[in-house]
Each structure stands twice: as C-alpha cells, then as structure tokens.
PDB file of N, CA and C in Angstrom:
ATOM      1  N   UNK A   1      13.091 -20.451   5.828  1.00  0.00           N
ATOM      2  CA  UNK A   1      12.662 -19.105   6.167  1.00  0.00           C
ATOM      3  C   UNK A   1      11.303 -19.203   6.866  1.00  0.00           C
ATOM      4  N   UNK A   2      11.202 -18.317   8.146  1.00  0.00           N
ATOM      5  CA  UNK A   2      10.030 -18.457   8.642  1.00  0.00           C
ATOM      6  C   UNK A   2       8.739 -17.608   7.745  1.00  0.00           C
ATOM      7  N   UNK A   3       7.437 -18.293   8.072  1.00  0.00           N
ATOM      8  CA  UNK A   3       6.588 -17.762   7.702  1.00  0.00           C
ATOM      9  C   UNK A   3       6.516 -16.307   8.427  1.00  0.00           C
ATOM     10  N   UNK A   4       6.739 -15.688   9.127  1.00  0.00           N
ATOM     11  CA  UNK A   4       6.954 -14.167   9.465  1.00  0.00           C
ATOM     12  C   UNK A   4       7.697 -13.622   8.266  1.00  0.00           C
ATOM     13  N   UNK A   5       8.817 -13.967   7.946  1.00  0.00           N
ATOM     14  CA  UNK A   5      10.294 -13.290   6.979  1.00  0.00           C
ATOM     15  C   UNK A   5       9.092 -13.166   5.840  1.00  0.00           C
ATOM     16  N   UNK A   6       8.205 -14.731   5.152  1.00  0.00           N
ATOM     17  CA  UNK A   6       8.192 -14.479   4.019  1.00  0.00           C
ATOM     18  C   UNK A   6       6.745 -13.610   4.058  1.00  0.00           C
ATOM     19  N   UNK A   7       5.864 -13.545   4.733  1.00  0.00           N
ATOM     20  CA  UNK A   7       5.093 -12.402   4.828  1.00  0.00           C
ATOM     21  C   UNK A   7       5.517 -10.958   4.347  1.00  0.00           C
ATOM     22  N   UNK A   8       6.673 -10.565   5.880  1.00  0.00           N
ATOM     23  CA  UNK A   8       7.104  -9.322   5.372  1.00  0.00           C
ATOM     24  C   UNK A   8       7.784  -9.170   4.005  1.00  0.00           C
ATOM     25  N   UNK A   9       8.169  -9.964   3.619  1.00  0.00           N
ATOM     26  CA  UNK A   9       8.611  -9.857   2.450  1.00  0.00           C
ATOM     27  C   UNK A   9       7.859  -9.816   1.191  1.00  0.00           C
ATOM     28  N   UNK A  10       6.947 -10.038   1.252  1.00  0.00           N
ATOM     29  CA  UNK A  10       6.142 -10.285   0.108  1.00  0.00           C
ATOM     30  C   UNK A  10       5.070  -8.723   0.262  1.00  0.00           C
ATOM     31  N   UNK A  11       4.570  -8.131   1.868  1.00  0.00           N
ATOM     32  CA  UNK A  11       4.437  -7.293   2.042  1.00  0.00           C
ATOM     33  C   UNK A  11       5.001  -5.933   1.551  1.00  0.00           C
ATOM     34  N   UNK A  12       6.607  -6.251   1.410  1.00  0.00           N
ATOM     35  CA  UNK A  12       7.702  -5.231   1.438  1.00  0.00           C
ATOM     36  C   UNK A  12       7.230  -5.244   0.099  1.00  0.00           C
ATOM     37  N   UNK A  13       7.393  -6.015  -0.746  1.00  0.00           N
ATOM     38  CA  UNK A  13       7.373  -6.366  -1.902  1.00  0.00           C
ATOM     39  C   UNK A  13       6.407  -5.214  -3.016  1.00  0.00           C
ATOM     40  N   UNK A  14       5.288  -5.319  -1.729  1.00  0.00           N
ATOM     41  CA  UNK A  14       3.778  -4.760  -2.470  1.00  0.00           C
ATOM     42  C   UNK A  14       4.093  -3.485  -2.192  1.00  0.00           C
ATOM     43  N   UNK A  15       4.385  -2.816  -1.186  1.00  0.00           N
ATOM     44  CA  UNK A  15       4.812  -1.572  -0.630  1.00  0.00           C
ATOM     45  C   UNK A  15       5.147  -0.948  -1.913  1.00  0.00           C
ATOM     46  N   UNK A  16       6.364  -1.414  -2.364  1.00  0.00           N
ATOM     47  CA  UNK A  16       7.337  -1.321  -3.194  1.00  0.00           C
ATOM     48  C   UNK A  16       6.637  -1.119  -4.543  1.00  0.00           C
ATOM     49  N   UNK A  17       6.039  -1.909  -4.949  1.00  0.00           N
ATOM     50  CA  UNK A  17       4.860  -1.865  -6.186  1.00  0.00           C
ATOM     51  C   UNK A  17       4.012  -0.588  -6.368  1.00  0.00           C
ATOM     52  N   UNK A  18       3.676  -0.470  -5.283  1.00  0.00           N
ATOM     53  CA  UNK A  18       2.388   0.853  -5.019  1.00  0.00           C
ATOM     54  C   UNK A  18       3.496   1.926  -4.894  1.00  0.00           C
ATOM     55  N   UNK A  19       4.399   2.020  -4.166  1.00  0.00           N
ATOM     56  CA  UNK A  19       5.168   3.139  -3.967  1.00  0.00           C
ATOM     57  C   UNK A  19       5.442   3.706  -6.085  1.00  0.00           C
ATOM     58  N   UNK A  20       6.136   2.503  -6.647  1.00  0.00           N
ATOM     59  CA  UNK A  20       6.315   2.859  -7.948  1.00  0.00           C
ATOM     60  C   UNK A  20       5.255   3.435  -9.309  1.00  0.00           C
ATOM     61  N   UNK A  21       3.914   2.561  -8.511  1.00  0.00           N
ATOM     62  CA  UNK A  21       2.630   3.507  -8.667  1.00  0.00           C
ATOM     63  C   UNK A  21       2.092   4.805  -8.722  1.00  0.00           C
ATOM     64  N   UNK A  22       2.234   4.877  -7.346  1.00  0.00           N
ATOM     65  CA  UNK A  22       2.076   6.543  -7.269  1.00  0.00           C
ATOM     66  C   UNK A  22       3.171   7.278  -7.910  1.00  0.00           C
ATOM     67  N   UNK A  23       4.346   7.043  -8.057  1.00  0.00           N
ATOM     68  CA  UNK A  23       5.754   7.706  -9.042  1.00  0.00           C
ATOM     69  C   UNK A  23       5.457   8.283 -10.411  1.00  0.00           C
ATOM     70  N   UNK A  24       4.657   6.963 -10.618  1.00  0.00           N
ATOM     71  CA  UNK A  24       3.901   6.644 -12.423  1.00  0.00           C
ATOM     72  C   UNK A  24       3.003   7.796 -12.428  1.00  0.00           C
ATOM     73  N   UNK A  25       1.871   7.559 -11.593  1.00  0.00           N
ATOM     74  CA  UNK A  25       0.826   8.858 -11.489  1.00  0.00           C
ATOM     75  C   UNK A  25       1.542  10.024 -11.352  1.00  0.00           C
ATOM     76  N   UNK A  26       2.540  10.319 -10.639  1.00  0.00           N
ATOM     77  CA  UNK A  26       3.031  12.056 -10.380  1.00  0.00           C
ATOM     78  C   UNK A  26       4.061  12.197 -11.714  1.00  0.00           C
ATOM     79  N   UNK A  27       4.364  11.371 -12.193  1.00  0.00           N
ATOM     80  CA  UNK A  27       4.903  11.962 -13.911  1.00  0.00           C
ATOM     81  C   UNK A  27       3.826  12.146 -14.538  1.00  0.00           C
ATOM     82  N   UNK A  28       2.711  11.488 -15.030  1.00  0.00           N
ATOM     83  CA  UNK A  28       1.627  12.534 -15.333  1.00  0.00           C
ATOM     84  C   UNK A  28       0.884  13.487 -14.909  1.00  0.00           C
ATOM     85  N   UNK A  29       1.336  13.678 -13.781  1.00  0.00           N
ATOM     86  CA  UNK A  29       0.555  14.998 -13.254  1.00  0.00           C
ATOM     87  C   UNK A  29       0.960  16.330 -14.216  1.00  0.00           C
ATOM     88  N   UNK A  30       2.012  16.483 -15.165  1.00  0.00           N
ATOM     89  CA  UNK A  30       2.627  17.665 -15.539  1.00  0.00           C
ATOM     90  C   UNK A  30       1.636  17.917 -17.159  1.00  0.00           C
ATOM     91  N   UNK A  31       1.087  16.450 -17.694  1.00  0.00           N
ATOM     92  CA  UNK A  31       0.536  16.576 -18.658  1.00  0.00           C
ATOM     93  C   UNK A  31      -1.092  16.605 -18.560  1.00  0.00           C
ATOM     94  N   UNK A  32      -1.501  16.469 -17.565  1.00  0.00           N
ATOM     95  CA  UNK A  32      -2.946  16.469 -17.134  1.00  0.00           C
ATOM     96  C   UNK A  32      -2.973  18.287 -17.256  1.00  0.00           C
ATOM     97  N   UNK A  33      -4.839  18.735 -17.219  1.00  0.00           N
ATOM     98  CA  UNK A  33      -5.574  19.738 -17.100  1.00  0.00           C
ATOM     99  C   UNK A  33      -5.290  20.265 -15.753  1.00  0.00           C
ATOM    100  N   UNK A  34      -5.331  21.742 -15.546  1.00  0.00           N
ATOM    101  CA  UNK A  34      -5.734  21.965 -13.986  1.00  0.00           C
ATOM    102  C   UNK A  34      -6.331  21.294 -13.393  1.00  0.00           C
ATOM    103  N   UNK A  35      -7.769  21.083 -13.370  1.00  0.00           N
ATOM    104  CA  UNK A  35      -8.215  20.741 -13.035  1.00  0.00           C
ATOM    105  C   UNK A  35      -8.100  19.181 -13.081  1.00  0.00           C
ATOM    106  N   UNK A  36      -8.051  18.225 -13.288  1.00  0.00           N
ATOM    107  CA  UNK A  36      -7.600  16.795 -13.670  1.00  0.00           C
ATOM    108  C   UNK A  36      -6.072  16.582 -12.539  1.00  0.00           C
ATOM    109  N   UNK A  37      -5.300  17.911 -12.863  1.00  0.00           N
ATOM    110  CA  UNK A  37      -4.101  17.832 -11.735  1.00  0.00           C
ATOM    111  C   UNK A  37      -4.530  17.500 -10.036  1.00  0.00           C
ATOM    112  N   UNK A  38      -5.860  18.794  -9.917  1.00  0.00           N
ATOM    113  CA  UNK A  38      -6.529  18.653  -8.753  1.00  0.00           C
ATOM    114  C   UNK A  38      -6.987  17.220  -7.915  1.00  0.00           C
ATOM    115  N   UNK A  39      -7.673  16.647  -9.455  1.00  0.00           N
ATOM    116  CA  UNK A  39      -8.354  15.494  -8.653  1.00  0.00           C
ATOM    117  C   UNK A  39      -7.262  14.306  -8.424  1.00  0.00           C
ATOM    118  N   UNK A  40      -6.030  14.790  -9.745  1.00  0.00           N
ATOM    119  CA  UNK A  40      -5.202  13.372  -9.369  1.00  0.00           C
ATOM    120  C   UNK A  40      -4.314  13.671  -7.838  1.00  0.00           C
ATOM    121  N   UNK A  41      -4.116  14.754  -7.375  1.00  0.00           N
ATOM    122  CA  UNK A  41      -3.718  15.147  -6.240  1.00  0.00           C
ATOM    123  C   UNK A  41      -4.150  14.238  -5.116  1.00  0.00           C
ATOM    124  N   UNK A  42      -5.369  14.466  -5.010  1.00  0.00           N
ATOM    125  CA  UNK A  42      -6.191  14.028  -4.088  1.00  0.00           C
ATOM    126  C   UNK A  42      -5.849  12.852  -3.863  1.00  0.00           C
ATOM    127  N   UNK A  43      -6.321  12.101  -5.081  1.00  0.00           N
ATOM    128  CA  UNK A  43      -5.895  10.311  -5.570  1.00  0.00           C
ATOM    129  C   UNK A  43      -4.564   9.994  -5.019  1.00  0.00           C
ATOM    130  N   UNK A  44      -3.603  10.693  -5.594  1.00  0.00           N
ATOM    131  CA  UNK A  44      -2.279  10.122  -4.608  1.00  0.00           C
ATOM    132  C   UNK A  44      -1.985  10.587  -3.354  1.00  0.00           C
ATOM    133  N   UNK A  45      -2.896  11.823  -2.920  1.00  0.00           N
ATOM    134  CA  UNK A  45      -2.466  12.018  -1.385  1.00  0.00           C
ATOM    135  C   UNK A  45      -2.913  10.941  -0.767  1.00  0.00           C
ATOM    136  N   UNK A  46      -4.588  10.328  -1.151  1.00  0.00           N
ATOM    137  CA  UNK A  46      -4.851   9.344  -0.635  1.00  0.00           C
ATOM    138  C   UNK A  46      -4.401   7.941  -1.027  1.00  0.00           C
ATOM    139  N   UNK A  47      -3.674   7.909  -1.752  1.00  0.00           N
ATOM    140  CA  UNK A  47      -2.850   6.209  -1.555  1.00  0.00           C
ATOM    141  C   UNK A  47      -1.310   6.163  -1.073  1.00  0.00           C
ATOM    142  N   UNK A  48      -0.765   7.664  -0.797  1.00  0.00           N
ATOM    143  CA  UNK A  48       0.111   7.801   0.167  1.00  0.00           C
ATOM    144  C   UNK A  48      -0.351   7.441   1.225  1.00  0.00           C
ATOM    145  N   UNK A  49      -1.703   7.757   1.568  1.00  0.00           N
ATOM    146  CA  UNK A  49      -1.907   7.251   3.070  1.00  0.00           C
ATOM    147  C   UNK A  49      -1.890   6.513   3.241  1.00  0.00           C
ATOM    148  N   UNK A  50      -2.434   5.414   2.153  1.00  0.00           N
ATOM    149  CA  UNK A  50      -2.697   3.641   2.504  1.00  0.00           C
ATOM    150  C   UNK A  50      -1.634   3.351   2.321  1.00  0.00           C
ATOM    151  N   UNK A  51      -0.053   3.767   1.439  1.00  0.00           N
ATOM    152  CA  UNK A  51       1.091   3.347   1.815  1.00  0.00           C
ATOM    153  C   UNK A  51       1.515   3.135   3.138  1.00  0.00           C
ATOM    154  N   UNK A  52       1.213   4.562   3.669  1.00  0.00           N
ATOM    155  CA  UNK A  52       1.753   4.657   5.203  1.00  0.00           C
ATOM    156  C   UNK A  52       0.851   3.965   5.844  1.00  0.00           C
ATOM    157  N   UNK A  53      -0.348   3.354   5.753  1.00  0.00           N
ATOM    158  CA  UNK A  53      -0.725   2.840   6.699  1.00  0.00           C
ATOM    159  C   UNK A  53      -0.319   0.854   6.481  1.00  0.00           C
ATOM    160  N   UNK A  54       0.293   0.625   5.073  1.00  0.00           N
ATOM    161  CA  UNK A  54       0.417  -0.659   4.999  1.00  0.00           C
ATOM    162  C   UNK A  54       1.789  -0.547   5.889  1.00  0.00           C
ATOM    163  N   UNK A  55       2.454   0.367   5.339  1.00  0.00           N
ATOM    164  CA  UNK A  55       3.983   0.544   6.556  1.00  0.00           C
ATOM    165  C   UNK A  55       3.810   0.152   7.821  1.00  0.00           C
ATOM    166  N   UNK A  56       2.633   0.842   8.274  1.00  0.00           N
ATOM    167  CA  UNK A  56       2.847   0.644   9.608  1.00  0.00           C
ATOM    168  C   UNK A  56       2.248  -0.891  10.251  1.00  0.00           C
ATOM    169  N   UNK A  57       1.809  -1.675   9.281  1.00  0.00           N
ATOM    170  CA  UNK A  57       0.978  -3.351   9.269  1.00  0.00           C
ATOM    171  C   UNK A  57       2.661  -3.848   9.385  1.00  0.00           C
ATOM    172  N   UNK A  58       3.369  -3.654   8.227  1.00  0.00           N
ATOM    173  CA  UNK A  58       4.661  -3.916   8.553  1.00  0.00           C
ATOM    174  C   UNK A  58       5.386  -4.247   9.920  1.00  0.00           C
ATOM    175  N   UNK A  59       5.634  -2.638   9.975  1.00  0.00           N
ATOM    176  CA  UNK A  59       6.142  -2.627  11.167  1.00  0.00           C
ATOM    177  C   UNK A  59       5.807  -3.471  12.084  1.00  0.00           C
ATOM    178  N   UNK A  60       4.056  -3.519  12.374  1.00  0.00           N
ATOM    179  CA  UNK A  60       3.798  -4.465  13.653  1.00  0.00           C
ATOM    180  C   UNK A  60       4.169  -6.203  13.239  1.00  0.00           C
ATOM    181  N   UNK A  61       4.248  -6.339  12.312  1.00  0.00           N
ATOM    182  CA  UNK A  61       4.830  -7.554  11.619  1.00  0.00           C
ATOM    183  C   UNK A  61       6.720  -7.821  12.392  1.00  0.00           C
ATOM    184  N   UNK A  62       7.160  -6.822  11.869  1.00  0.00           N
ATOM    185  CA  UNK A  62       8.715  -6.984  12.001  1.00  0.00           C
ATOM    186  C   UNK A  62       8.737  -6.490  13.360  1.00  0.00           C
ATOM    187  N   UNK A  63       7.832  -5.759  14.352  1.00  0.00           N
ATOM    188  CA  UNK A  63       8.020  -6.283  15.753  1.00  0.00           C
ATOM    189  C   UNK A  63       7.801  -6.765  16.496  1.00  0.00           C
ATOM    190  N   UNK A  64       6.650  -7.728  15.868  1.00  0.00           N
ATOM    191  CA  UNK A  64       6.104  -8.943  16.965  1.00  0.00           C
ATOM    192  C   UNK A  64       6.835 -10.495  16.671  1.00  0.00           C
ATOM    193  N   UNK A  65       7.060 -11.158  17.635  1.00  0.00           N
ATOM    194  CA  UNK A  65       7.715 -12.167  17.839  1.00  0.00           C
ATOM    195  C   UNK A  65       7.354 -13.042  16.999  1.00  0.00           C
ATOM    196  N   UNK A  66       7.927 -14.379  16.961  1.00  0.00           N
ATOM    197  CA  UNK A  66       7.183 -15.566  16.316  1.00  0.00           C
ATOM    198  C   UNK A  66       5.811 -15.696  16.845  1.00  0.00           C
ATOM    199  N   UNK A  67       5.873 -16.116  18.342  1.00  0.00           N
ATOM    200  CA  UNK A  67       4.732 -16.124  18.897  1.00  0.00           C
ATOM    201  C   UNK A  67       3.836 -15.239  18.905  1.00  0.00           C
ATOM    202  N   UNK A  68       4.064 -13.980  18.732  1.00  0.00           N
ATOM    203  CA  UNK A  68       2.749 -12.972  18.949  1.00  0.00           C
ATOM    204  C   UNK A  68       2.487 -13.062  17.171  1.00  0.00           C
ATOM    205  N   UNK A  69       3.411 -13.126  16.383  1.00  0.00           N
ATOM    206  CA  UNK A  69       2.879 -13.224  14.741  1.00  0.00           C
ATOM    207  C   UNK A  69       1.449 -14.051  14.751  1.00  0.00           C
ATOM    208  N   UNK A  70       2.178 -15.770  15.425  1.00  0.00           N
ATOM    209  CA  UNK A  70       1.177 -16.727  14.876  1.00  0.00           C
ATOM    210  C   UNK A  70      -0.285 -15.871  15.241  1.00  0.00           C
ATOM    211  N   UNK A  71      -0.687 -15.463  16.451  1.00  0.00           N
ATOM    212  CA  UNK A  71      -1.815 -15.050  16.842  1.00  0.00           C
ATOM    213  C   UNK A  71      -2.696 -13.797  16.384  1.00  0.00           C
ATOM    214  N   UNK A  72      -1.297 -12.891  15.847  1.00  0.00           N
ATOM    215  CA  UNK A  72      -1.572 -11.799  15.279  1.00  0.00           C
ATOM    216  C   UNK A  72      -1.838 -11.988  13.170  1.00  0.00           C
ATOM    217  N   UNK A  73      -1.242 -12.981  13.041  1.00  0.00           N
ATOM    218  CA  UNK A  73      -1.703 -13.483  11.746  1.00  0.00           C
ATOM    219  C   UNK A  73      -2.447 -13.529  10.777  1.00  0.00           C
ATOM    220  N   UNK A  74      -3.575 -13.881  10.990  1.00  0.00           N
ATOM    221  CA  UNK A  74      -4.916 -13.712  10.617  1.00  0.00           C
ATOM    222  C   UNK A  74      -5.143 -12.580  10.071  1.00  0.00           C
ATOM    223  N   UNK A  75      -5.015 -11.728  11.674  1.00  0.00           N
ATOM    224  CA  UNK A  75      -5.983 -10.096  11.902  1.00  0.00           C
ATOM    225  C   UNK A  75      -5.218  -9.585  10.564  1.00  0.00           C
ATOM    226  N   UNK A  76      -4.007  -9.807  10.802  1.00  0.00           N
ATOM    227  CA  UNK A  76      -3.168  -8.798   9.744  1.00  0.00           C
ATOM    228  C   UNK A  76      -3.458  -8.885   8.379  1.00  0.00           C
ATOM    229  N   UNK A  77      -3.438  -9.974   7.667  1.00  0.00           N
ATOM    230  CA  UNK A  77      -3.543 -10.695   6.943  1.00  0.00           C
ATOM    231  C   UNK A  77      -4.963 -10.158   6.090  1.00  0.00           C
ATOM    232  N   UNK A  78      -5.784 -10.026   7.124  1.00  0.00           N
ATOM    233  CA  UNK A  78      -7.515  -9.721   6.566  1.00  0.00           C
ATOM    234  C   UNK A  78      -7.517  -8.067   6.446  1.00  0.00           C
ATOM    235  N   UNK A  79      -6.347  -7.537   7.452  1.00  0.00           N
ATOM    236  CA  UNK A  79      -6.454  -5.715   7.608  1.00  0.00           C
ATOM    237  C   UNK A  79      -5.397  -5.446   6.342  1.00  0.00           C
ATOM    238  N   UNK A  80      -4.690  -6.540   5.819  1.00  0.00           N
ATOM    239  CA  UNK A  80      -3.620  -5.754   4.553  1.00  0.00           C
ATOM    240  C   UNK A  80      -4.539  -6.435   3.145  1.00  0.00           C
ATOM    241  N   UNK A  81      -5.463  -7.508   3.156  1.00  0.00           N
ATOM    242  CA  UNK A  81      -6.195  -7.672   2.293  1.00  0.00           C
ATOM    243  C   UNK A  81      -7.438  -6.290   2.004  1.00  0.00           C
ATOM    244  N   UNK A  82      -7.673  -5.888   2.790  1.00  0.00           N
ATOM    245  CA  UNK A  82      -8.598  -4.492   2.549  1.00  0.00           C
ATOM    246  C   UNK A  82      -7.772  -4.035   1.805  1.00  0.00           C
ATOM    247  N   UNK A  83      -6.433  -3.475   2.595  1.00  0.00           N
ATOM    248  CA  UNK A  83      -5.533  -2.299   1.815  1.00  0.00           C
ATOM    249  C   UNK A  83      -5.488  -2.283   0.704  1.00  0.00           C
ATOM    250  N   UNK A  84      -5.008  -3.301   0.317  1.00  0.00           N
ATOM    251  CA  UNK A  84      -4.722  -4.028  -0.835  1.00  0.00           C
ATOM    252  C   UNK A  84      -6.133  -3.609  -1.755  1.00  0.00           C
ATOM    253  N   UNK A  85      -7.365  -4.008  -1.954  1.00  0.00           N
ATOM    254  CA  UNK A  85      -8.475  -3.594  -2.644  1.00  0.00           C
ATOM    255  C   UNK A  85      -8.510  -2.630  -2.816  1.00  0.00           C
ATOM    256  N   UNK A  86      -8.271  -1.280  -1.527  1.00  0.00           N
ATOM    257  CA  UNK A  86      -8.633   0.142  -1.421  1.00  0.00           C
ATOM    258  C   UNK A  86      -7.753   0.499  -2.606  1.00  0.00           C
ATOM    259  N   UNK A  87      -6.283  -0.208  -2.456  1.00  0.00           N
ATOM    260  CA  UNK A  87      -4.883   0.501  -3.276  1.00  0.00           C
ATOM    261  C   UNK A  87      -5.534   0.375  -4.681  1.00  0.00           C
ATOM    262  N   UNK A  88      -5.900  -1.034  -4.785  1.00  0.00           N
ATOM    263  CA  UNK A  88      -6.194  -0.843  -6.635  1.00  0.00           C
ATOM    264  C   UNK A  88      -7.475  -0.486  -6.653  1.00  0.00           C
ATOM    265  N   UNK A  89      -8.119  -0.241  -6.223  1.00  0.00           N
ATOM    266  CA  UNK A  89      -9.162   0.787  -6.151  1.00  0.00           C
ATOM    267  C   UNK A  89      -8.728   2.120  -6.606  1.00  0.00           C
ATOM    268  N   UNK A  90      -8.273   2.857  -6.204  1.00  0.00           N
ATOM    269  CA  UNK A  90      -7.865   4.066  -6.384  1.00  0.00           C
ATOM    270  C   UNK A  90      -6.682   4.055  -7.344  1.00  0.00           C
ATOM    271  N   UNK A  91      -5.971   3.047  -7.740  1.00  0.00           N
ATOM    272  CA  UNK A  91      -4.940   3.023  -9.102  1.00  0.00           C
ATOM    273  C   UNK A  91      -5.831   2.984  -9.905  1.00  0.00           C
ATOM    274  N   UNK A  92      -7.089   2.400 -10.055  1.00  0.00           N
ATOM    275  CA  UNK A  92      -7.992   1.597 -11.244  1.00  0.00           C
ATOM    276  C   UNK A  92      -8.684   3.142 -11.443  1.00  0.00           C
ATOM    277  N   UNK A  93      -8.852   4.312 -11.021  1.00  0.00           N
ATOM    278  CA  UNK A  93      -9.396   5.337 -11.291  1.00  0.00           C
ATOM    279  C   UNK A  93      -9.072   6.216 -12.019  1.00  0.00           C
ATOM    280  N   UNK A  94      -7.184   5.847 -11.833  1.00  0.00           N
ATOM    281  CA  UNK A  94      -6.446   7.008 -12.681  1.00  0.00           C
ATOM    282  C   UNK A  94      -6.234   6.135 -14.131  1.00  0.00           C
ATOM    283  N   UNK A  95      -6.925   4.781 -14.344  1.00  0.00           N
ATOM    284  CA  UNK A  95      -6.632   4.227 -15.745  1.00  0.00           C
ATOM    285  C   UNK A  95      -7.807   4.195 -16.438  1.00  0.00           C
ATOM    286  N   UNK A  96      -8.916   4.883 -15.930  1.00  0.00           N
ATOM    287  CA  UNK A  96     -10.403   5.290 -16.681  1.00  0.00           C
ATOM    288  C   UNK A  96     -10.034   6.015 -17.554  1.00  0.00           C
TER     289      UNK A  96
END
C-alpha cells in the first residue's frame, strides 16, 4: 500500500474519531444548563469546522497524484498536525 492510501487512511480514521466526538458532546447537550447548552454549542459548532476543514486536507490528499503527494507531504502533514491539537483542544474543554 502506498504511503498516500495509508495517510488517508489513518486521516479518515481520525475524521471518524472526532466526528464520534462531537456525537458524544450533542447527547449531553439535553442534560446540560441553558446556559452550559450555549457554550457547548459554540464548542461543537467550532470543531465541526475543524472537521470540515480536516475533510477538505483529505480531499487534497485523495486528489493529488503520487507525485504531487510526495511534495505536498510535509505541508499537509504539519497543517493536519495543528488540527489535530486545535481538535483536542476544544474536546479537552468539554471534560473540565
């Protein structure tokens, strides 16, 4: 398996993790305070975004070639390692 496949895959993988994350958080949204509902709102609107924005790291993954991967590699690599911090960043808030 090329190193592209097992990237996205391990990518897909995490997607997948965080997606079941935020799931976890919106079943407690029904037992939280008004207010507590508010702020967890926020919290998962914003790691919906970093979902959609790891999606779209994806994507440029599963449409660049072998050759444009190797070169594009790195960049990606260092731009889904942020994500990645931001994501449990903002999971690690709703377990205070």
């Amino acid at each position: 398996m090329s190193d592209k496949k097992i990237s996205q895959q391990k990518k897909q993988a995490q997607l997948d993790e965080w997606k079941a994350e935020v799931d976890k958080l919106k079943a407690k949204l029904s037992g939280a305070t008004a207010e507590a509902q508010v702020k967890m709102k926020e919290q998962i609107k914003s790691l919906e975004k970093k979902i959609a924005e790891g999606k779209g790291k994806l994507a440029e993954i599963s449409e660049a070639s072998e050759e444009a991967w190797e070169s594009m590699k790195e960049r990606v690599d260092a731009a889904w390692d942020s994500l990645k911090s931001r994501v449990h960043e903002s999971i690690a808030k709703f377990k205070k």
